[in-house]
C-alpha atoms as a PDB file:
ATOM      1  CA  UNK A   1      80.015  17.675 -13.852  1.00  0.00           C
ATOM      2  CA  UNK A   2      82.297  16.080 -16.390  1.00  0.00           C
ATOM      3  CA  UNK A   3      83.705  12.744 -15.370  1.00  0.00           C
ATOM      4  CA  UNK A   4      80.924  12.250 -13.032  1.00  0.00           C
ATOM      5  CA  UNK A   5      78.937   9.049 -13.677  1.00  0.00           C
ATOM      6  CA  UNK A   6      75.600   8.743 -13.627  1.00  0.00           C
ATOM      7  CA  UNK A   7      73.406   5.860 -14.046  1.00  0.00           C
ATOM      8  CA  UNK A   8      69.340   4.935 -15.492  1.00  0.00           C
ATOM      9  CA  UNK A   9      67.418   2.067 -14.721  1.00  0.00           C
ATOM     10  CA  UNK A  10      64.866   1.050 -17.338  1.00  0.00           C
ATOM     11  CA  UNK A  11      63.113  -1.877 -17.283  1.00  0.00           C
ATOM     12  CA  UNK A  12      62.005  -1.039 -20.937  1.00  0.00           C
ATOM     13  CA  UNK A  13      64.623   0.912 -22.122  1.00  0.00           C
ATOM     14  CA  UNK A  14      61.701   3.459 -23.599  1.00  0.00           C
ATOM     15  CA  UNK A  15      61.251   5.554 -20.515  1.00  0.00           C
ATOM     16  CA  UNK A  16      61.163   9.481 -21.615  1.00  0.00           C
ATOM     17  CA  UNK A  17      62.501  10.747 -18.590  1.00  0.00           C
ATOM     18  CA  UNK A  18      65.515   8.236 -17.952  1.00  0.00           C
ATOM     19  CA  UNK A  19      66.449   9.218 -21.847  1.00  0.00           C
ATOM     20  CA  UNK A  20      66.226  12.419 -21.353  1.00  0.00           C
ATOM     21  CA  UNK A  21      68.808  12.781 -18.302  1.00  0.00           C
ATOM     22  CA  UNK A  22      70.700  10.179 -19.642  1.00  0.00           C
ATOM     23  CA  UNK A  23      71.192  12.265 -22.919  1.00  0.00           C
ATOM     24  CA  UNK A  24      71.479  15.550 -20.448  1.00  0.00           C
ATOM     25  CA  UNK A  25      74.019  13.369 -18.905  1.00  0.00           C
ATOM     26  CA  UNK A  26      76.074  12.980 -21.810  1.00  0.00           C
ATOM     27  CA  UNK A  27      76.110  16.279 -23.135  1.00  0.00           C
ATOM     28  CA  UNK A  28      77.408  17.534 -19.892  1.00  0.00           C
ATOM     29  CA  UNK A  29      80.510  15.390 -20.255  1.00  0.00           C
ATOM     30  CA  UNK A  30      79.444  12.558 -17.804  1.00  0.00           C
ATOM     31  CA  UNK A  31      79.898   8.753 -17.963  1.00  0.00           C
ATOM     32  CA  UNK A  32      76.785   7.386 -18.481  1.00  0.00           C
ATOM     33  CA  UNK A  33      75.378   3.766 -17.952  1.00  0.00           C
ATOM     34  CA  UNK A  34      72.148   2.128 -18.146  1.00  0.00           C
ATOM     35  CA  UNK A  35      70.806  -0.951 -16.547  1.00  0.00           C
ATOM     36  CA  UNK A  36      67.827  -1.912 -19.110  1.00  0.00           C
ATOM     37  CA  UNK A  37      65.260  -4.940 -19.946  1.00  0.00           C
ATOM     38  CA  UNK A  38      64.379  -6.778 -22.602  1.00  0.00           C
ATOM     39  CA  UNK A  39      65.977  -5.582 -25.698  1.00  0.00           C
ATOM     40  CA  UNK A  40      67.196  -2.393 -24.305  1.00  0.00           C
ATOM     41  CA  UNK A  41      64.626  -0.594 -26.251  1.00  0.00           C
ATOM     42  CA  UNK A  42      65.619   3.260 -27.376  1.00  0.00           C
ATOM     43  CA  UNK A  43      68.463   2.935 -24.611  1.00  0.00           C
ATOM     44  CA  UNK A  44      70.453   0.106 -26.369  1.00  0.00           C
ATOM     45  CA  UNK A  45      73.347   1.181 -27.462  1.00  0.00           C
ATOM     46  CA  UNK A  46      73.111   5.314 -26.227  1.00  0.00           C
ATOM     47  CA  UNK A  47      75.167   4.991 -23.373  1.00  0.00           C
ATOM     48  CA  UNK A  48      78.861   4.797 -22.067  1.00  0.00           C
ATOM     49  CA  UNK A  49      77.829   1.441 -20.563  1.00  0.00           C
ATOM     50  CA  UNK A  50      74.835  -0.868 -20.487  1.00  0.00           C
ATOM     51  CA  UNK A  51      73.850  -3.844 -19.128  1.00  0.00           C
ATOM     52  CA  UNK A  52      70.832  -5.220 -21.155  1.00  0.00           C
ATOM     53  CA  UNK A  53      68.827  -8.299 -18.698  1.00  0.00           C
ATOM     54  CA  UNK A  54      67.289 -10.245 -21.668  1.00  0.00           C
ATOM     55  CA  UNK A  55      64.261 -11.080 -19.694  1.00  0.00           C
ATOM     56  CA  UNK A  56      60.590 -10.451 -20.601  1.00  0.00           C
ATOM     57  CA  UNK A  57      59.055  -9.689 -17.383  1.00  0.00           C
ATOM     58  CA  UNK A  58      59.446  -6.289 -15.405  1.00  0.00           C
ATOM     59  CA  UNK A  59      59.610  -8.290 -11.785  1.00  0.00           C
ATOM     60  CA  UNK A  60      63.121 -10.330 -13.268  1.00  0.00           C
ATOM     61  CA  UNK A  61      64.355  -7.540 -15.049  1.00  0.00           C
ATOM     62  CA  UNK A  62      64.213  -5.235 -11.502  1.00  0.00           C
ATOM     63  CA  UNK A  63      64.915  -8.451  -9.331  1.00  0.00           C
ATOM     64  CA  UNK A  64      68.344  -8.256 -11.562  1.00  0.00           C
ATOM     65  CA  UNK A  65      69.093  -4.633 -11.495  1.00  0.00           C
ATOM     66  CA  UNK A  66      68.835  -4.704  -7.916  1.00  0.00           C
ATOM     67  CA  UNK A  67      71.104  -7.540  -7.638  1.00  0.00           C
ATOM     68  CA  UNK A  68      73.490  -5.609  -9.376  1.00  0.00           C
ATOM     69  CA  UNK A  69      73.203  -2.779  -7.730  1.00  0.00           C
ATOM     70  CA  UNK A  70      74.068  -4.644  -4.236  1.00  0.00           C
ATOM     71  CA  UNK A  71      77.094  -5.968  -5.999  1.00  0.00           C
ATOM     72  CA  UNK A  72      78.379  -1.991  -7.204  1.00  0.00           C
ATOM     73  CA  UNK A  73      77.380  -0.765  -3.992  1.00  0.00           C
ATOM     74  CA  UNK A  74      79.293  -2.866  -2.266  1.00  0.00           C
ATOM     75  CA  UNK A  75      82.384  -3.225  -4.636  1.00  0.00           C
ATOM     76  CA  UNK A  76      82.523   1.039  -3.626  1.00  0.00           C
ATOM     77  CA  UNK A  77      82.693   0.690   0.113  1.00  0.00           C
ATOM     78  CA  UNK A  78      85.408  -1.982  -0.304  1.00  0.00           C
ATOM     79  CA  UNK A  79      87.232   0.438  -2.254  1.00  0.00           C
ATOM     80  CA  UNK A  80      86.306   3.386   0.046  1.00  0.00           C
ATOM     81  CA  UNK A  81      86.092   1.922   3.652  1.00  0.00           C
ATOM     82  CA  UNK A  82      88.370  -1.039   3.817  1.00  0.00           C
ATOM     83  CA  UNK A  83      91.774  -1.629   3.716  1.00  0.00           C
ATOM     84  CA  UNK A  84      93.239  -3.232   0.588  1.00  0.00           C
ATOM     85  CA  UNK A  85      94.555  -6.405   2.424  1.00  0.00           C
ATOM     86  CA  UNK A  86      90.705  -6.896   3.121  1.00  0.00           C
ATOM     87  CA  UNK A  87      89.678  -6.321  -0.410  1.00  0.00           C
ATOM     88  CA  UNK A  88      91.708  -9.571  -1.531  1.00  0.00           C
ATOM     89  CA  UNK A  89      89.147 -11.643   0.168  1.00  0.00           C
ATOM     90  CA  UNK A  90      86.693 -10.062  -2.332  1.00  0.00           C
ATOM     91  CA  UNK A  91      88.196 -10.418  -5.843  1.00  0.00           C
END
């Protein structure tokens, strides 16, 4: 749906299926961001939002992108679940 957001995880940035429903993605009107490796590959500079981790191995590219997606998953149930005195203790 437009304005939903939808993201890919690459560690390559080459994948043909995380292209193509990122590029489905965009051409239904969503937000798109990628988390990619390396140099971003094909990805780099496609989406909304990326976030490239300049590393050369697969294991500290993922180790990354899961790190970050701890800290997003988080950030929403602040947002969602708490109230916004409690939030102050995480900004």
């Amino acid at each position: 749906m437009p304005g939903d957001i939808v993201i890919g995880l690459s560690t390559s940035g080459n994948s043909p299926n995380i292209i193509k429903a990122l590029n489905s993605a965009q051409s239904r009107g969503c937000i798109t961001v990628a988390l990619l490796g390396n140099d971003g590959g094909k990805l780099a500079g496609v989406c909304d939002y990326e976030i490239i981790v300049r590393a050369e191995t697969s294991d500290r590219v993922q180790e990354i992108h899961t790190t970050i997606l701890h800290i997003l998953i988080e950030t929403i149930e602040n947002e969602l679940f708490y109230p916004t005195e409690t939030q102050a203790i995480y900004t």
